[in-house]
N, C-alpha and C. Protein backbone atom coordinates (compact mmCIF):
# COMPACT_ATOMS: atom_id res chain seq x y z
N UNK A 1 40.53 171.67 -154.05
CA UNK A 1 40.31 171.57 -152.63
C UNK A 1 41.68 171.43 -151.95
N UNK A 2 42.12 172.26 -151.12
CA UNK A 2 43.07 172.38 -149.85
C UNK A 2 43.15 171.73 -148.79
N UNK A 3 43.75 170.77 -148.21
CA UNK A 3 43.52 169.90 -146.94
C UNK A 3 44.38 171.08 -146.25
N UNK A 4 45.50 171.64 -146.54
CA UNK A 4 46.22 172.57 -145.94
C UNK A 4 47.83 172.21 -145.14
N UNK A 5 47.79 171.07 -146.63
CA UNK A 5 48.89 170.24 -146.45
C UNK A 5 50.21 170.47 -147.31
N UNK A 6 49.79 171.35 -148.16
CA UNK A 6 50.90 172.16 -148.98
C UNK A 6 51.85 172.40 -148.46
N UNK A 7 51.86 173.13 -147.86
CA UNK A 7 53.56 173.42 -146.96
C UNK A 7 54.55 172.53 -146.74
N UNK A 8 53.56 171.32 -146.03
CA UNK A 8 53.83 170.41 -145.61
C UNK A 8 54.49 169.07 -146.62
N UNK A 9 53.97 169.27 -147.94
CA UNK A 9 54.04 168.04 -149.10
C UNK A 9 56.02 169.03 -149.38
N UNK A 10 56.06 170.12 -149.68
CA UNK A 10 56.91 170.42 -149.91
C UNK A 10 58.50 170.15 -149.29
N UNK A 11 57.99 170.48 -147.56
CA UNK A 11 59.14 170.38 -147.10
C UNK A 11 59.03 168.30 -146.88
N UNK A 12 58.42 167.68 -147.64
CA UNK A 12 58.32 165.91 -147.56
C UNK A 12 59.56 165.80 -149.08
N UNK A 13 58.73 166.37 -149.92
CA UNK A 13 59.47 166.18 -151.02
C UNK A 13 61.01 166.58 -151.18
N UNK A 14 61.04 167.57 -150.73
CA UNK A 14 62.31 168.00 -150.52
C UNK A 14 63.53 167.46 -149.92
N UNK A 15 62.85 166.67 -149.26
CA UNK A 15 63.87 165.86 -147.79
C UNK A 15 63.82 167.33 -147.15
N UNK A 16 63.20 168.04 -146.81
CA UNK A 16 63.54 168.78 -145.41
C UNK A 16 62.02 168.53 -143.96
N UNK A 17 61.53 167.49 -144.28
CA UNK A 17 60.50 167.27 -143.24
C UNK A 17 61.35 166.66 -142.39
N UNK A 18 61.32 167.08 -140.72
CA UNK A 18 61.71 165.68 -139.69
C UNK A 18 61.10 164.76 -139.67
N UNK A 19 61.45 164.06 -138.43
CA UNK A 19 60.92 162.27 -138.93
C UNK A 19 59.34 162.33 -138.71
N UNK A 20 58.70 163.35 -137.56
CA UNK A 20 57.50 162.80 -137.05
C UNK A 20 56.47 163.65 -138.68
N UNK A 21 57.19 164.80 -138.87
CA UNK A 21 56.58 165.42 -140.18
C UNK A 21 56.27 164.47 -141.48
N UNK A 22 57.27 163.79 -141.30
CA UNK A 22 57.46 163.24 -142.82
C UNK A 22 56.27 161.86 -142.43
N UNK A 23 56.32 161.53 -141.08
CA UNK A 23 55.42 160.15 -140.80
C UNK A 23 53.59 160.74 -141.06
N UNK A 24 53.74 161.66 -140.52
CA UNK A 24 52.27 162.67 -140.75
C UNK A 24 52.04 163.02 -142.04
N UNK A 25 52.61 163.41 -143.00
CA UNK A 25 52.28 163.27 -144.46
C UNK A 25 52.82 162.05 -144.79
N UNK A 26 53.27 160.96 -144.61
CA UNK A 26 53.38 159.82 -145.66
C UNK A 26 51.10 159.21 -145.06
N UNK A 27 51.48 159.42 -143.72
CA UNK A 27 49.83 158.87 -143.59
C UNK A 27 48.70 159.31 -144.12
N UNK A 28 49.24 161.08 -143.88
CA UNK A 28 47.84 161.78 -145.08
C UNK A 28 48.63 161.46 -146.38
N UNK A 29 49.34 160.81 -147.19
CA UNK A 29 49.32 161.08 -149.00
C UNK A 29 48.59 159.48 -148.87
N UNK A 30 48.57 158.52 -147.94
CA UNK A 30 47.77 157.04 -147.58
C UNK A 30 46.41 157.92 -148.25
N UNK A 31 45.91 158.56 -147.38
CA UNK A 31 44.27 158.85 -147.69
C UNK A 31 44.08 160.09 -148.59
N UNK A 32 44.66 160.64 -149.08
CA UNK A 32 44.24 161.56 -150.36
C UNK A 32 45.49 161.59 -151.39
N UNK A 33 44.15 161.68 -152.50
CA UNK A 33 44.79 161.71 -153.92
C UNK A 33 45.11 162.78 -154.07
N UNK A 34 44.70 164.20 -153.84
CA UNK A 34 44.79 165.06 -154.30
C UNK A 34 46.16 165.50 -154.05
N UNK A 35 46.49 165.68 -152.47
CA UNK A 35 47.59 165.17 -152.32
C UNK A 35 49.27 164.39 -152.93
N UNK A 36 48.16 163.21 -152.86
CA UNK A 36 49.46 162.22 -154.35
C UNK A 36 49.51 163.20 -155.14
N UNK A 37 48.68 163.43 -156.01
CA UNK A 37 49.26 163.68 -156.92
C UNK A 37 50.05 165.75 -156.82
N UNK A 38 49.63 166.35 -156.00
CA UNK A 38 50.51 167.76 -156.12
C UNK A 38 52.10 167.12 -155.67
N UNK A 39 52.06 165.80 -154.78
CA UNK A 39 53.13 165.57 -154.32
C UNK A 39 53.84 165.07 -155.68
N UNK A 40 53.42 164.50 -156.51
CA UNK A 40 53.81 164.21 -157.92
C UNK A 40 54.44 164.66 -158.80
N UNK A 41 53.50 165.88 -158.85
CA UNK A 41 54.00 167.35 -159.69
C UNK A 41 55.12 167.92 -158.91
N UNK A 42 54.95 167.60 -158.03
CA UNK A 42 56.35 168.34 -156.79
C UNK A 42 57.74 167.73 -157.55
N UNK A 43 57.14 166.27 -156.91
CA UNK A 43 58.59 165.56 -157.38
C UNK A 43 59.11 166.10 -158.98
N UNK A 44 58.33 165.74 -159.82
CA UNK A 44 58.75 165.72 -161.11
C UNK A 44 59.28 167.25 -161.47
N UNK A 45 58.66 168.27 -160.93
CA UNK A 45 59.08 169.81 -161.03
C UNK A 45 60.43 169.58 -160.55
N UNK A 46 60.93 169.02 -159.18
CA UNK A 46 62.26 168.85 -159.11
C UNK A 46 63.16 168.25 -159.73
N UNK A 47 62.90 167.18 -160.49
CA UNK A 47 64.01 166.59 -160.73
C UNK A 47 63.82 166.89 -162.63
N UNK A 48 63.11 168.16 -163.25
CA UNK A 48 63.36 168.89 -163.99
C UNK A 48 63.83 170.04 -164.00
N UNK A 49 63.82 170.41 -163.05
CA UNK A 49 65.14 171.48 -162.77
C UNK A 49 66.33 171.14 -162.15
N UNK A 50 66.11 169.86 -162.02
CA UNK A 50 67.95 169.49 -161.54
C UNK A 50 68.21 169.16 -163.00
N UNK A 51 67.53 168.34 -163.94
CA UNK A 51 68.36 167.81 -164.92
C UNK A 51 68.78 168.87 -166.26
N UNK A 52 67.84 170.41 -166.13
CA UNK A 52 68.08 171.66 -166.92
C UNK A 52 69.23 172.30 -166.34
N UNK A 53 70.07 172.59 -167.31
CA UNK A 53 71.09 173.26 -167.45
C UNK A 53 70.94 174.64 -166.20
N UNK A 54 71.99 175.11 -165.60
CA UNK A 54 72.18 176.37 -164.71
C UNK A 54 72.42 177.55 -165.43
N UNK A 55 73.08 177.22 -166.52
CA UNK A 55 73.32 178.23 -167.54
C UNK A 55 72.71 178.67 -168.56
N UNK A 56 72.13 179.17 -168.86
CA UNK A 56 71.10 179.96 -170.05
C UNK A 56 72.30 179.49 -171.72
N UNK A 57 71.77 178.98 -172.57
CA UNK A 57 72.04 178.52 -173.93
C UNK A 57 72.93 180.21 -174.47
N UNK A 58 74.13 179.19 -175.25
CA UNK A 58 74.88 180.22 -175.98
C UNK A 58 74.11 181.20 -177.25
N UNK A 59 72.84 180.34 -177.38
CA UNK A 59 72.16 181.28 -178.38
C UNK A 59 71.31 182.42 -177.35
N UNK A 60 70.40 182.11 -176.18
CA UNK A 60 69.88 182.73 -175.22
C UNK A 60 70.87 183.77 -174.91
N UNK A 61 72.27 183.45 -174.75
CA UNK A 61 73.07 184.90 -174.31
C UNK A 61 73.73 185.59 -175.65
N UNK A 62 73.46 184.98 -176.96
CA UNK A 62 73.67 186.29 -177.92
C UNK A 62 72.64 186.61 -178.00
N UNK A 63 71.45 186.19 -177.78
CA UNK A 63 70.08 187.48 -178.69
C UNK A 63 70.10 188.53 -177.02
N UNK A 64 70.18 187.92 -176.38
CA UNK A 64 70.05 189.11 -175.10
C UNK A 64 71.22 189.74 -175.37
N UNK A 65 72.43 190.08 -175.73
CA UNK A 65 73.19 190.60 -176.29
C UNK A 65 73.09 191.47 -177.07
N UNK A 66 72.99 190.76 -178.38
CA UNK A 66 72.59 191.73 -179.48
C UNK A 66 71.67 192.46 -179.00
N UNK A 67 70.50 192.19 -178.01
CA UNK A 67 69.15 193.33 -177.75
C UNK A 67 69.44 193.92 -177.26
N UNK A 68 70.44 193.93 -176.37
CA UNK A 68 71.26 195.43 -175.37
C UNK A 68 71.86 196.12 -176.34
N UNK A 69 73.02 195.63 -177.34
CA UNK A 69 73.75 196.47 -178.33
C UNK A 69 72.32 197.31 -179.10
N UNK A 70 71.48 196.55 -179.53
CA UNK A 70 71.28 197.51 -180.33
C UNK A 70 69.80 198.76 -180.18
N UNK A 71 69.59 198.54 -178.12
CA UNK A 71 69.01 199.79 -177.67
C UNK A 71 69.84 200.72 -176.72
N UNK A 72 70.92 199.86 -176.25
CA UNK A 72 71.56 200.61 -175.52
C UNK A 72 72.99 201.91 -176.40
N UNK A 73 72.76 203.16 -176.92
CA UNK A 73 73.83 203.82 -177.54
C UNK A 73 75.18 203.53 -177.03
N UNK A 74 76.08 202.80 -177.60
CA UNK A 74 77.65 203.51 -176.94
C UNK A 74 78.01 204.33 -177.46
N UNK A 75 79.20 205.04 -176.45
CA UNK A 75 79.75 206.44 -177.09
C UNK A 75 80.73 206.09 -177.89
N UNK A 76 81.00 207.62 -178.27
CA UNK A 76 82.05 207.15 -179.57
C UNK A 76 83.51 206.94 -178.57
N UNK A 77 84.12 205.63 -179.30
CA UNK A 77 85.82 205.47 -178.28
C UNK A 77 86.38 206.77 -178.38
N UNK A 78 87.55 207.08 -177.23
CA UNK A 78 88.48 207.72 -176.77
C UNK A 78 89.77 207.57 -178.19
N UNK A 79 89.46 208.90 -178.97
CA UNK A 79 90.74 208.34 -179.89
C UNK A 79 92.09 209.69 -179.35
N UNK A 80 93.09 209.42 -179.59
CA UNK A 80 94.45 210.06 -179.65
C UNK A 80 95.17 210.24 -180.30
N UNK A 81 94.98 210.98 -181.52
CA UNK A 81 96.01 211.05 -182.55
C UNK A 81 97.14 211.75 -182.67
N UNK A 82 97.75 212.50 -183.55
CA UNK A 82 98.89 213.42 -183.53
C UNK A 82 98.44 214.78 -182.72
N UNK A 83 97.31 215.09 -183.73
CA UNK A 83 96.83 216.53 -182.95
C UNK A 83 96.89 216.80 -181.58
N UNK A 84 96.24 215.41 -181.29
CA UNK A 84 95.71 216.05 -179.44
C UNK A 84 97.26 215.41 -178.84
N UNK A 85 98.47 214.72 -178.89
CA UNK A 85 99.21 214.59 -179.21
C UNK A 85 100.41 215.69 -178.92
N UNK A 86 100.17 216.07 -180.09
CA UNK A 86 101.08 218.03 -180.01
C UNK A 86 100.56 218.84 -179.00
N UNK A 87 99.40 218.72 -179.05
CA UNK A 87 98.56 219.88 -178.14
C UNK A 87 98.92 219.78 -176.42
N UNK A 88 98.84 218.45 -176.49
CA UNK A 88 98.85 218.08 -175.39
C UNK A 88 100.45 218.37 -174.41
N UNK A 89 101.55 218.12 -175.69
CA UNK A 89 102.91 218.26 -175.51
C UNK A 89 103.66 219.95 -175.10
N UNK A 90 102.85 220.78 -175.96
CA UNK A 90 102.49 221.89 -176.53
C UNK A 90 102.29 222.93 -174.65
N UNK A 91 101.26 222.26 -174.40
CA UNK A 91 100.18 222.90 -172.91
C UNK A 91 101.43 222.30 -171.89
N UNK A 92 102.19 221.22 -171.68
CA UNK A 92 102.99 220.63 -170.77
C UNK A 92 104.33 221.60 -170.71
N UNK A 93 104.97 222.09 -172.29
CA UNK A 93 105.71 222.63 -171.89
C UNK A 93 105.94 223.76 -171.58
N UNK A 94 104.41 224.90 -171.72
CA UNK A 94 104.14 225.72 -171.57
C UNK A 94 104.41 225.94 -170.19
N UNK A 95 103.67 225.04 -169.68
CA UNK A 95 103.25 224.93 -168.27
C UNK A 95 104.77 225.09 -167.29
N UNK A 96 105.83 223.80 -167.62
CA UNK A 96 107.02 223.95 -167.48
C UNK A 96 107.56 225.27 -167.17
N UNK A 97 107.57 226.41 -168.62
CA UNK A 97 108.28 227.48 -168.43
C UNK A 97 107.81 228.83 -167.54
N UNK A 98 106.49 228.38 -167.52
CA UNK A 98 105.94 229.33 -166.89
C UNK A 98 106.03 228.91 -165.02
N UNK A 99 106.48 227.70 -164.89
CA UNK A 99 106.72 227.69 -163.55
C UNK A 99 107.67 228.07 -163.23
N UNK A 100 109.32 227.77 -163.67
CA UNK A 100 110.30 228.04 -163.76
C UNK A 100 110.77 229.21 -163.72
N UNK A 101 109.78 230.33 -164.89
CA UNK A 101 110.25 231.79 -164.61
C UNK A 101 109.06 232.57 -163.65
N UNK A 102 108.48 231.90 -163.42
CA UNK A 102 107.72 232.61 -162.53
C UNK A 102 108.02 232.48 -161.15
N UNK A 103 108.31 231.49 -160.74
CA UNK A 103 109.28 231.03 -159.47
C UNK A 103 109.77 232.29 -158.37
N UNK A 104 109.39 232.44 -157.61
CA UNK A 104 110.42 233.49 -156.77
C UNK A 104 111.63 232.84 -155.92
N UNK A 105 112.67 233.01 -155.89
CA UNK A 105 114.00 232.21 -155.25
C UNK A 105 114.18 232.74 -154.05
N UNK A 106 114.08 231.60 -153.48
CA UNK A 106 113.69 232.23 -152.02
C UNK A 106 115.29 231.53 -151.08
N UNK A 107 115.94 232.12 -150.25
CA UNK A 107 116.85 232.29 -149.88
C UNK A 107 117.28 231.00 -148.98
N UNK A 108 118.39 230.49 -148.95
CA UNK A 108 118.74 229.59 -148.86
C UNK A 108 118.99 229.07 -147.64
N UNK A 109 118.62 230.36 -146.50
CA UNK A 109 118.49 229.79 -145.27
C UNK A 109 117.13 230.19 -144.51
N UNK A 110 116.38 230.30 -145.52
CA UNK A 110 115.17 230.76 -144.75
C UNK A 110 114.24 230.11 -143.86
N UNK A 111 114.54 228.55 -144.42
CA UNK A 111 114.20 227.40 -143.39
C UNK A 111 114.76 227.21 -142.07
N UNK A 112 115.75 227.40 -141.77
CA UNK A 112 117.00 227.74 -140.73
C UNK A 112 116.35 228.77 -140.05
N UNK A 113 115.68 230.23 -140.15
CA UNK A 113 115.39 231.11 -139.78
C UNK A 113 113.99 231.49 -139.31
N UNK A 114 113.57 230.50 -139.68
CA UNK A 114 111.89 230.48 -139.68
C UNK A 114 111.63 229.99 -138.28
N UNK A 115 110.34 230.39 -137.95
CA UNK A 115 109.75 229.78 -136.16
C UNK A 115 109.64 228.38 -135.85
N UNK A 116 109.34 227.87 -137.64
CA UNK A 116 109.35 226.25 -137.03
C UNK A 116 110.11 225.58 -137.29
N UNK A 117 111.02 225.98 -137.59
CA UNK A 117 112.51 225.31 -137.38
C UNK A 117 113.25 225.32 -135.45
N UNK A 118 112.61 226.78 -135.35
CA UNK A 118 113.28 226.73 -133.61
C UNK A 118 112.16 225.53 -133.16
N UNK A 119 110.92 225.59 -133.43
CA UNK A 119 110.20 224.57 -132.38
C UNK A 119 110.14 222.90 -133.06
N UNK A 120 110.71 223.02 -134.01
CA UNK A 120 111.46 221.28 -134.49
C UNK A 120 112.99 221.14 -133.70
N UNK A 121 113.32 222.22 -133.12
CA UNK A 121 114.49 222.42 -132.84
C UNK A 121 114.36 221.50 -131.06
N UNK A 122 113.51 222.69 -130.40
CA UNK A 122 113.07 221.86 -129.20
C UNK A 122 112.28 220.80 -129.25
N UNK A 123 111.67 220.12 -130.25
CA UNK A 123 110.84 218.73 -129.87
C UNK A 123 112.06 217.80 -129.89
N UNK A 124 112.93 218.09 -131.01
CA UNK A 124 114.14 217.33 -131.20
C UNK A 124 115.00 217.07 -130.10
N UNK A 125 115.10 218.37 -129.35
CA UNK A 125 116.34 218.55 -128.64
C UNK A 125 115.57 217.21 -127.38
N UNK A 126 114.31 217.19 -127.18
CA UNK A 126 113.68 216.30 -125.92
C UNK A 126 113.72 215.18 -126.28
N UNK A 127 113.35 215.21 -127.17
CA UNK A 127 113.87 213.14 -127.98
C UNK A 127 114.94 212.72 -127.87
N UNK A 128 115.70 213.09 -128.22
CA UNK A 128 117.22 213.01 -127.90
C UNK A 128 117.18 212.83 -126.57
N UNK A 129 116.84 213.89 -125.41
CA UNK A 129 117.34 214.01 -123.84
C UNK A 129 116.13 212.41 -123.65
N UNK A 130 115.26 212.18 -124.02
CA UNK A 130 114.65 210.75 -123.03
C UNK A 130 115.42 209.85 -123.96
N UNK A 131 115.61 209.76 -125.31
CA UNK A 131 116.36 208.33 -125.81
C UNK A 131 117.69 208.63 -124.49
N UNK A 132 118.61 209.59 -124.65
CA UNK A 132 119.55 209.82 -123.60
C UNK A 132 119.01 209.00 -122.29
N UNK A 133 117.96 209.32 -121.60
CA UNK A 133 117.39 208.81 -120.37
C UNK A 133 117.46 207.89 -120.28
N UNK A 134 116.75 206.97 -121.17
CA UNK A 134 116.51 205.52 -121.12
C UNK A 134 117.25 204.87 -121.33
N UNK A 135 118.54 205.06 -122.14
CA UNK A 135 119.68 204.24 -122.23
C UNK A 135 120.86 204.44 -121.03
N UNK A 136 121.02 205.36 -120.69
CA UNK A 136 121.66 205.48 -119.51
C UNK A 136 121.40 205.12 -118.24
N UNK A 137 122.31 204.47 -117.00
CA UNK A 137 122.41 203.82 -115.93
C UNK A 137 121.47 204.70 -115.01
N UNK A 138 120.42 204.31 -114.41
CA UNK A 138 119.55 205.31 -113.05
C UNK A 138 120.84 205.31 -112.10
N UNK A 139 121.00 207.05 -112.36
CA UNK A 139 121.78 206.92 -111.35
C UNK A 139 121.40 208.05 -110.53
N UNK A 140 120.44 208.25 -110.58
CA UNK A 140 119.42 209.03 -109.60
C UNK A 140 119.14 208.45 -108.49
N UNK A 141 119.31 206.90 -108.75
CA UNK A 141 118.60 206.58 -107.45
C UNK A 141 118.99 206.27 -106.51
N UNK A 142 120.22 206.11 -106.27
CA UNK A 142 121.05 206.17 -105.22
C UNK A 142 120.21 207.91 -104.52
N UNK A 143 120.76 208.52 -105.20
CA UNK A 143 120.27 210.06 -104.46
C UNK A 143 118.77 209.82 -104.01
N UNK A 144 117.84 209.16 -104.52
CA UNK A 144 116.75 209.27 -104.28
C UNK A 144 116.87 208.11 -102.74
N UNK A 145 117.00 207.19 -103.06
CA UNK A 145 117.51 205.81 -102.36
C UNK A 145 117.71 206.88 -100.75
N UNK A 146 118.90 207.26 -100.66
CA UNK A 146 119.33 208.05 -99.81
C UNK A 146 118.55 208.80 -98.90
N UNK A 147 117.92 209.66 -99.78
CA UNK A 147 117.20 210.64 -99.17
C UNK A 147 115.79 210.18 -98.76
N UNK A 148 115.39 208.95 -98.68
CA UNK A 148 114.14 208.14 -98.25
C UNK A 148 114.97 207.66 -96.89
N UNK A 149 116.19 206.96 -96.93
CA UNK A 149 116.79 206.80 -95.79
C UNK A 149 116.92 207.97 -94.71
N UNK A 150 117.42 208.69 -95.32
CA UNK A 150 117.46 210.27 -94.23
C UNK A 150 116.29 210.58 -93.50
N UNK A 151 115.11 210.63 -94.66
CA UNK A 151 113.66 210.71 -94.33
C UNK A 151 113.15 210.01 -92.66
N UNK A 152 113.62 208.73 -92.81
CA UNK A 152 113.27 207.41 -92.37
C UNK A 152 113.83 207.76 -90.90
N UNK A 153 115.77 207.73 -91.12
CA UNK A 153 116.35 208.43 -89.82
C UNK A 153 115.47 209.07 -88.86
N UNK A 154 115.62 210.63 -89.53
CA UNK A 154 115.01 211.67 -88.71
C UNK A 154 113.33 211.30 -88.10
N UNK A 155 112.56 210.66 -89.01
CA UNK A 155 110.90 209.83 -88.43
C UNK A 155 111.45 209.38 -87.34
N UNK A 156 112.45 208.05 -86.71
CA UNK A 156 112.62 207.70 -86.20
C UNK A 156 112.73 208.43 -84.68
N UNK A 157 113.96 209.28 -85.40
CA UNK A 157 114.43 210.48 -84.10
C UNK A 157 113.25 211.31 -83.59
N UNK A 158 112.21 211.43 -84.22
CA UNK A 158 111.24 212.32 -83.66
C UNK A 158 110.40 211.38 -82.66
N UNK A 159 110.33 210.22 -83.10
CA UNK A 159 109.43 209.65 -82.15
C UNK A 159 109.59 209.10 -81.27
């Protein structure tokens, strides 16, 4: 039989009931046994799994061990001996000579002559002219300065 207090015995036992929760089941475990006692089994379920180990027994993790080794196939290891060795030495220097003479030699100013050398030529040449800018004295603005004055003059004279 269910009073429908389960939920309720749990979060008591636990310490997670608030105060008026925990006052409402200490009064119902007053009038039912049935109660007491799941609250019983509660307790004691807890404080047998606090006092059991977190870790599964060194014998528990060799037989689960051994039962993986001996359904799970491994492959055969990665071996490297002389053979693959030579072979391997063999294909590298192949490779080597065949780059070397196959190579076409391509002329020594052809980078110099090429289109994107002229347009590395002008991004360059503008980097240069604003680093130039920015380090140098405004001396524009006198001219500019000036010619707002002139501006200003002649407004005057017209009106």
């Amino acid at each position: 039989m269910s009073c429908g207090y389960s939920e309720k015995l749990v979060l008591y036992v636990y310490g997670e009931a608030g105060a008026d929760l925990a006052a409402e089941v200490e009064a119902h475990l007053a009038a039912c046994p049935a109660c007491r006692g799941e609250a019983a089994a509660l307790k004691d379920a807890g404080e047998f799994l606090a006092a059991s180990p977190a870790e599964p027994s060194p014998w528990a993790q060799a037989a689960v061990m051994r039962a993986v080794r001996e359904t799970v196939p491994f492959p055969r290891r990665f071996a490297f001996g002389w053979r693959e060795f030579l072979l391997s030495g063999a294909l590298a220097s192949l490779a080597a000579v065949v780059f070397s003479v196959s190579g076409r030699r391509a002329a020594a100013d052809l980078a110099w002559n090429s289109g994107i050398d002229s347009g590395l030529d002008s991004v360059e040449y503008s980097v240069y002219q604003e680093q130039a800018d920015l380090v140098s004295p405004p001396r524009d603005w006198d001219y500019r300065f000036s010619d707002l004055e002139d501006e200003t003059l002649e407004l005057d004279k017209n009106v």
